[in-house]
Protein backbone atom coordinates (compact mmCIF):
# COMPACT_ATOMS: atom_id res chain seq x y z
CA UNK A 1 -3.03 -12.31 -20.34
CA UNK A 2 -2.83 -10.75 -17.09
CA UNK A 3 -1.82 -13.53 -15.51
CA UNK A 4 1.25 -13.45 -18.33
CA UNK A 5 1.60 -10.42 -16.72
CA UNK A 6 1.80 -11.17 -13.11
CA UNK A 7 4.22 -14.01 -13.85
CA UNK A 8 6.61 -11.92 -15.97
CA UNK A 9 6.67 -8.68 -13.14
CA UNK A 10 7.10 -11.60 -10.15
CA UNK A 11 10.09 -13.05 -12.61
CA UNK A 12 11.68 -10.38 -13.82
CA UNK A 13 11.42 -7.89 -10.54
CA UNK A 14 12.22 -10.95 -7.87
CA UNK A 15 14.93 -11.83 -9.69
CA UNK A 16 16.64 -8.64 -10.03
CA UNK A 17 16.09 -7.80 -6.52
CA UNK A 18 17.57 -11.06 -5.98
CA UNK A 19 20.68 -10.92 -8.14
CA UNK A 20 21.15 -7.03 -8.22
CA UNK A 21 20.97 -6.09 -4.49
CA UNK A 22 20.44 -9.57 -1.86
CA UNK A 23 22.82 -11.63 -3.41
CA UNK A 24 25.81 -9.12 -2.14
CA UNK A 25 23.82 -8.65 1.03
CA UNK A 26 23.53 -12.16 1.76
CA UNK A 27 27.35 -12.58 1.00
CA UNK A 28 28.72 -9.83 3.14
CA UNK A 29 26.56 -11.49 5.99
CA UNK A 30 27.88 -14.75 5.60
CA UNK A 31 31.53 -13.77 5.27
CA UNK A 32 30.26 -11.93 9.16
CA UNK A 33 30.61 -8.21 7.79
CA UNK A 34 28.04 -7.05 9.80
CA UNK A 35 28.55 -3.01 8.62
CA UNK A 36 25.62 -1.66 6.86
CA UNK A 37 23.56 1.57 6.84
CA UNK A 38 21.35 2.30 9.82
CA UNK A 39 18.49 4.63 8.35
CA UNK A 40 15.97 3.47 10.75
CA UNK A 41 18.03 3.48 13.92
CA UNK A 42 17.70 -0.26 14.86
CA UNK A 43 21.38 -0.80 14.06
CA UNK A 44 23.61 -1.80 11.23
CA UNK A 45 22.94 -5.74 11.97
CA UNK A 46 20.00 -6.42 12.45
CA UNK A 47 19.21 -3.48 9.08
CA UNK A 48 21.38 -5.91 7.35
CA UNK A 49 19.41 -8.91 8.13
CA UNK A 50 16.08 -7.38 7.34
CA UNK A 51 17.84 -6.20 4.16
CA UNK A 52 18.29 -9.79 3.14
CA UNK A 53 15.08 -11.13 4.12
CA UNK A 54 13.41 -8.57 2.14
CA UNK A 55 16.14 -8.79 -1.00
CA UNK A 56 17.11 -12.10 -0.91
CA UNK A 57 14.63 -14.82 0.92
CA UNK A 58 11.29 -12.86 0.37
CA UNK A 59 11.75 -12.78 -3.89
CA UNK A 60 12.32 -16.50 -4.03
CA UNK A 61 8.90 -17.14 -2.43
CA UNK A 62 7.52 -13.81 -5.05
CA UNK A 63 9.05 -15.52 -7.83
CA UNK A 64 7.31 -19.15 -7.17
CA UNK A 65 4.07 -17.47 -6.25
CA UNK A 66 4.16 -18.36 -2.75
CA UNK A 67 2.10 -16.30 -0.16
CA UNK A 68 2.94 -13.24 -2.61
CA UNK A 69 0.95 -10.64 -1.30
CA UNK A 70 2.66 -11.20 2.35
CA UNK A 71 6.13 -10.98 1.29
CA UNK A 72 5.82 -8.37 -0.89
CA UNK A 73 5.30 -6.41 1.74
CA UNK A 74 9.19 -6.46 2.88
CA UNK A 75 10.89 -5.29 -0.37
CA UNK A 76 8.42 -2.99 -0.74
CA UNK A 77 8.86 -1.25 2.78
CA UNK A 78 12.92 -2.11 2.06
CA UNK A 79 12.36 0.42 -1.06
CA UNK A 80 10.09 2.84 0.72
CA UNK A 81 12.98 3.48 2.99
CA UNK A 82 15.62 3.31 0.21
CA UNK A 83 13.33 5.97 -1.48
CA UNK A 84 11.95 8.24 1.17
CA UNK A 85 14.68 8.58 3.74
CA UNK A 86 18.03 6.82 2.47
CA UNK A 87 18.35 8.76 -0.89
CA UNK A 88 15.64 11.53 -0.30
CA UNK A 89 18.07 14.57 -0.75
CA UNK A 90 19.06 12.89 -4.08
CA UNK A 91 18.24 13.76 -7.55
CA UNK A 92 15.44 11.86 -8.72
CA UNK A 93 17.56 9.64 -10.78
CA UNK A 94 19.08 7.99 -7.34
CA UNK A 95 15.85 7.34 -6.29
CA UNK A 96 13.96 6.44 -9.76
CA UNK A 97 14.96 2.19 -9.13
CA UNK A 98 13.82 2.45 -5.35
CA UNK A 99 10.64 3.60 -6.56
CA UNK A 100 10.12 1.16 -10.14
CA UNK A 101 10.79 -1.59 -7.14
CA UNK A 102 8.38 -0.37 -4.81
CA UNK A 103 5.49 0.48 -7.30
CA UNK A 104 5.81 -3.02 -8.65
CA UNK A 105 6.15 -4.83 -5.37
CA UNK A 106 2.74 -2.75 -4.03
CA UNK A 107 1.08 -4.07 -7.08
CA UNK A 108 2.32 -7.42 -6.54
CA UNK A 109 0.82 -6.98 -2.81
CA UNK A 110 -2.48 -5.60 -3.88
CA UNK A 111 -3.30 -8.41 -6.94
CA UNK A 112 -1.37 -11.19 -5.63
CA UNK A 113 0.77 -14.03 -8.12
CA UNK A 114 -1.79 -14.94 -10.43
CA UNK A 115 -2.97 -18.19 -11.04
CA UNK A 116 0.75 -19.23 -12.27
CA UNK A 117 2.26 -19.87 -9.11
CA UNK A 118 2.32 -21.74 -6.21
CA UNK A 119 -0.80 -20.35 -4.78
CA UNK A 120 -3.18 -21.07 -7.57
């Protein structure tokens, strides 16, 4: 059953990080709008890429199980920062989905895919 269970978080959480927030990433790269936020200082490109390696590339290889415990390492840190520095003077209900996302992509990290993936 926990397995079940591993399959259904990597399914349900890659894919929404997929189609709710790298999809329009990925897009607004592609079309060469490069502005984004820079919370961490390294500039709005290159946040931009990491932002769609980490919301768009690294949940296709979460969802098939692939090396799952490596890269869910990026969407989690992606939501760490989301959480802890982009929206920290929010009200808890702006940063409530940065930190569902993390919490599940830190499990993910620290059980791995399960044995329906890729992997196993």
């Amino acid at each position: 059953m926990n397995n079940i269970a591993l399959l259904i978080l990597r399914l349900i959480f890659g894919g929404s990080m997929i189609f709710g927030h790298g999809l329009s990433k990925l897009n607004k790269l592609i079309s060469g709008d490069l502005s984004f936020a820079n919370p961490i200082g390294i500039g709005e490109a290159p946040t931009l890429v990491l932002a769609v390696f980490s919301e768009f590339l690294a949940p296709i290889f979460i969802i098939i199980g692939y090396k799952t415990k490596f890269f869910s390492f990026f969407p989690a840190i992606t939501m760490f920062v989301a959480a802890f520095i982009v929206h920290l003077g929010d009200p808890f209900v702006r940063i409530e989905k940065a930190l569902l996302y993390l919490s599940v992509f830190v499990i993910l990290m620290l059980t791995g895919p399960g044995k329906y993936s890729v992997d196993k």
